[in-house]
Every structure is written in C-alpha cells, then in structure tokens.
Protein backbone atom coordinates (compact mmCIF):
# COMPACT_ATOMS: atom_id res chain seq x y z
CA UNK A 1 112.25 105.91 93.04
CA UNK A 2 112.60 109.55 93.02
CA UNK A 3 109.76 111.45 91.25
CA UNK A 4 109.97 114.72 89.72
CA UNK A 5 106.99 117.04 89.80
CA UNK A 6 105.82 117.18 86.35
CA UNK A 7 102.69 116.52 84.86
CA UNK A 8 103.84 113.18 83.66
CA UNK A 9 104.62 112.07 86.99
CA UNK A 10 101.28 113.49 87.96
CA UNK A 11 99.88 111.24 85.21
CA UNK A 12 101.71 108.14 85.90
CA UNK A 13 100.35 108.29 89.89
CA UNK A 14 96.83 108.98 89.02
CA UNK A 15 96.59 105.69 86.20
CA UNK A 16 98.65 103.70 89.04
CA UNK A 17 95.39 104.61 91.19
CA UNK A 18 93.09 104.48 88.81
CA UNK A 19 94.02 101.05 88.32
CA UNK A 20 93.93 99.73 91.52
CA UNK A 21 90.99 101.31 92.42
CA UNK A 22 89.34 99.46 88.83
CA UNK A 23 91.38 96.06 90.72
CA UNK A 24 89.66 96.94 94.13
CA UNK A 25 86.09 97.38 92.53
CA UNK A 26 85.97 93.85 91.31
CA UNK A 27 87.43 92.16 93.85
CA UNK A 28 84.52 93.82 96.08
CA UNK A 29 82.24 92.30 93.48
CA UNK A 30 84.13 88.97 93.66
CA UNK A 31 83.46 89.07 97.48
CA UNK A 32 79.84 89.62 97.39
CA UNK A 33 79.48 86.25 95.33
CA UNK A 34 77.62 83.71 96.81
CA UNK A 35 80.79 81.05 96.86
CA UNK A 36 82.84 84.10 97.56
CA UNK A 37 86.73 82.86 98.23
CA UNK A 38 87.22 85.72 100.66
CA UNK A 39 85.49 87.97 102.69
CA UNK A 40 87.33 91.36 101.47
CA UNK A 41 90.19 92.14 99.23
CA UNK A 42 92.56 95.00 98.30
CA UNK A 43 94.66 95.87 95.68
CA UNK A 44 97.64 98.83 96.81
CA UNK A 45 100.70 100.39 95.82
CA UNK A 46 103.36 102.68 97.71
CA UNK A 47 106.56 103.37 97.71
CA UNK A 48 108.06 102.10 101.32
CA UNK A 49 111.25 103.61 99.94
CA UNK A 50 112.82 105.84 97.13
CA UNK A 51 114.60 102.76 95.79
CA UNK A 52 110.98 100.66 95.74
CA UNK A 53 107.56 100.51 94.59
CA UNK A 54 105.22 98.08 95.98
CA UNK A 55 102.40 96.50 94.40
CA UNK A 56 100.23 94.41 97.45
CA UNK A 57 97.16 92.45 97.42
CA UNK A 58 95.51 91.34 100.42
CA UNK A 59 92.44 88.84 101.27
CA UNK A 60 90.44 88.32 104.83
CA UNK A 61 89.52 84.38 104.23
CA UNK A 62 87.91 81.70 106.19
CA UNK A 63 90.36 79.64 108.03
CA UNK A 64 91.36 77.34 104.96
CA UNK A 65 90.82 79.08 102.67
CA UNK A 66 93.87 80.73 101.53
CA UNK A 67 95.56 79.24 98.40
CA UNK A 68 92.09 79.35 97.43
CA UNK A 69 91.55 83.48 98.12
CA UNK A 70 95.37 83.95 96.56
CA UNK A 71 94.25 82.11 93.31
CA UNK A 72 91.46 84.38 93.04
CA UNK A 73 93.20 87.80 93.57
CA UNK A 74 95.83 86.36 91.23
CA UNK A 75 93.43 85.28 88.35
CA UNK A 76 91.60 88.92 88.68
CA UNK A 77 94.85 90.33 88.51
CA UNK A 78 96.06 88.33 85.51
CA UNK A 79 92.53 89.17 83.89
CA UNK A 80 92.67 93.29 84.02
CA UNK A 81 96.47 92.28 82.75
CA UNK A 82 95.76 90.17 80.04
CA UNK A 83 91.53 91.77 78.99
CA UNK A 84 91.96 95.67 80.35
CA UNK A 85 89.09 97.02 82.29
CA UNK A 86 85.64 97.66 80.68
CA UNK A 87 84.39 101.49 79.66
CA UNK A 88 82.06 101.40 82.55
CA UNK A 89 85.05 100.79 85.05
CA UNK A 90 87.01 103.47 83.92
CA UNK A 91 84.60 105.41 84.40
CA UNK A 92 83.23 104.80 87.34
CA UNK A 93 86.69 104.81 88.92
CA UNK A 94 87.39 108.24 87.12
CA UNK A 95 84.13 109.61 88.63
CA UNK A 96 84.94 108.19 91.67
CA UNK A 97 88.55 110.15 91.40
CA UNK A 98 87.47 113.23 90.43
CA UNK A 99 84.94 113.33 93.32
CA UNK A 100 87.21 112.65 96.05
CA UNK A 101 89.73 115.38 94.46
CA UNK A 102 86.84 118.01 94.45
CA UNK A 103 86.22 116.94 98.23
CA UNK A 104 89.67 117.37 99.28
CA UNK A 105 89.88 120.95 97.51
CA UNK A 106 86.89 121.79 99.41
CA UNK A 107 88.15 120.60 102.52
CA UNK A 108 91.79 122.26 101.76
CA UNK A 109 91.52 124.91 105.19
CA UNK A 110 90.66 122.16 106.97
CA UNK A 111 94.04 119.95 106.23
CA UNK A 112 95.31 118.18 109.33
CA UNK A 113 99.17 119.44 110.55
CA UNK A 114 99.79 115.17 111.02
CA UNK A 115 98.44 114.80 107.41
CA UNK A 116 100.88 117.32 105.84
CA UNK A 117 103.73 116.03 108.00
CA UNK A 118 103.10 112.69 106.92
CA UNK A 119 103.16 113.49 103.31
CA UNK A 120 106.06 116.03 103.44
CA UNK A 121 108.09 113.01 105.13
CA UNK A 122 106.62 110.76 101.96
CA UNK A 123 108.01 112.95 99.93
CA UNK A 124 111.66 113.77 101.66
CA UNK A 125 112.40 110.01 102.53
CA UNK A 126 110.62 107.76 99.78
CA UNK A 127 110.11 110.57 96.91
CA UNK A 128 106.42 110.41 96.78
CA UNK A 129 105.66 113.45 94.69
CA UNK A 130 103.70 116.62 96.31
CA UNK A 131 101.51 118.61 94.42
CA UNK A 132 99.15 120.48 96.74
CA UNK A 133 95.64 119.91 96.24
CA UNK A 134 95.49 123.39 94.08
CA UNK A 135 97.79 121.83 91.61
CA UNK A 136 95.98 118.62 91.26
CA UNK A 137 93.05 120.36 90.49
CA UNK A 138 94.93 122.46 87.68
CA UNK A 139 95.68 118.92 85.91
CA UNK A 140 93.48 118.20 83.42
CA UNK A 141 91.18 114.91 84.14
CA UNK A 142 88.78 114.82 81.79
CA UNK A 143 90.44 113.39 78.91
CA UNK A 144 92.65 110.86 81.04
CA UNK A 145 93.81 107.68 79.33
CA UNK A 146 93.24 104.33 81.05
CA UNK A 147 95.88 103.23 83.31
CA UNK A 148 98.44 100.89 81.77
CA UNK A 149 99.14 97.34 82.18
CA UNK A 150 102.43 97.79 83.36
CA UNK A 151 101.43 98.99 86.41
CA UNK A 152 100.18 95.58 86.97
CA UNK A 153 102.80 93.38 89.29
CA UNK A 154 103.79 89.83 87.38
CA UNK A 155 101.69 87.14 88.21
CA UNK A 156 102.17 83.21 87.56
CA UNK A 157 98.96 82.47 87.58
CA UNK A 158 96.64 82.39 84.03
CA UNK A 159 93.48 83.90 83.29
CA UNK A 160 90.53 81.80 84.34
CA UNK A 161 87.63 84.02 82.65
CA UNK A 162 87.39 85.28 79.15
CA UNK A 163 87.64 89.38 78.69
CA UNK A 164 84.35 90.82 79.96
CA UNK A 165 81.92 92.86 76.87
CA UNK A 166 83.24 96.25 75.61
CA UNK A 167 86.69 95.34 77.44
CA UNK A 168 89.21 98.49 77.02
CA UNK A 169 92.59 96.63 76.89
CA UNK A 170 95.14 98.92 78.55
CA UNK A 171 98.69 99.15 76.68
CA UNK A 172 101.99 100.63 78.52
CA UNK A 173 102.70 104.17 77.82
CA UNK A 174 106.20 106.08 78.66
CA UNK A 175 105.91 109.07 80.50
C-alpha cells in the first residue's frame, strides 16, 4: 500500500490513529471493570508490507478465558463501528495526539539514529509515509474530523450495548 506524501495521506494516518487510540481507551476502561474479561487489551494497525494493512487486536486473559476476552474486543469494536465515539473521546484522544506531537518536536535533536533507520526502512520496504516531525507540526490539527468507520476491520460479531450519550457517529470519507 504505497502512500504518497500529501496532506490527505497525512490525514488518513492520523484518523487511523486517532481511532485506535479512541478503541484502546475503552478497552482500558473495559479492563478496569470489576468482571473484567481480560486483563489488558490493544487495538493496532501497520502495514507489515506495501501490499497490506493490518488491523490487530490483542487481549492478556485468564487461562479460560478467551472466547470470552475475543467477544468483548469484538463487541467494542462492532460498537465504535456501528455508534461512533462520543465528543469527549475525540477529544481526549486529539489532546492526547497533539501532546505527544508537541513532545516529539521538542525532543527532535534528540532523535535516535535506530529510530530514523527504522522508519526510513518503513517507508522504503512497506511505504509507510515520512513526514519529519517539522512537517507534522505544519498540518493543521485543530479542526480534524473524527476518524472514519472504515478504518474499522469487519467483525461478525453484533453490538451488545446501545450507542453511549452525545455519540459522534463516524462516516467514511475519501481522501
């Protein structure tokens, strides 16, 4: 999946991020549940080649407990598809974004050689795009639509929970 340097691919990364990181925060929430049906959980995505994106979700469960941990990351998954994410999400994972951007411009002298190998080899073998911090901070962020549901991998399982209050259902774009 080669990706061309534009602002729309720019775009496109930072709602694919935006919406795991929205995933990740409430299946951290999920976990700290008093029945919790794992321990942890992670939403991802990469691009292991130029040909593929990946979408993975991952658990740490009590021995057992496994179809019941993958029904759970499946039903949160199917519920940010099927309800969006709330206004406070976004936002938190926004501010969240933004914050970690402004600490890695900060911190641009002090960039690791191993770190900009490893993303100039992302970018020559799989096509990951690469920016530079600089230009990431030149991107507009404060008027950033919520990420898109197509982002979100198919899932066979159905929504157990109705939309949460002030839910901001997220619609595919084309960029």
């Amino acid at each position: 999946m080669e990706q061309e340097p534009t602002a729309g691919t720019l775009l496109r990364y930072i709602r694919t991020n935006l919406c795991a990181d929205a995933i990740n925060q409430r299946l951290h929430a999920v976990s700290k549940r008093e029945d919790a049906p794992f321990y942890s959980a992670s939403a991802s995505n990469g691009l292991p080649c130029r040909a593929l994106e990946t979408y993975t979700l991952t658990a740490l469960t009590a021995q057992g407990q496994q179809t019941r941990a993958l029904r759970a990351l499946l039903a949160e998954l199917e519920r940010a598809r099927a309800h969006g994410f709330t206004e406070r999400e976004l936002a938190v994972c926004k501010a969240n974004y933004l914050s970690e951007l402004r600490q890695t411009y900060l911190e641009r002298r002090q960039f690791e050689s191993s770190d900009l190998a490893r993303e100039c080899t992302s970018h020559f073998l799989h096509g990951e795009l690469m920016l530079g911090i600089e230009m990431e901070v030149l991107t507009p962020t404060t008027s950033r639509p919520p990420p898109p549901t197509h982002h979100l991998p198919p899932t066979t399982s159905r929504p157990t929970s109705h939309p949460p209050p002030h839910a901001h259902h997220l619609t595919p774009t084309t960029s």
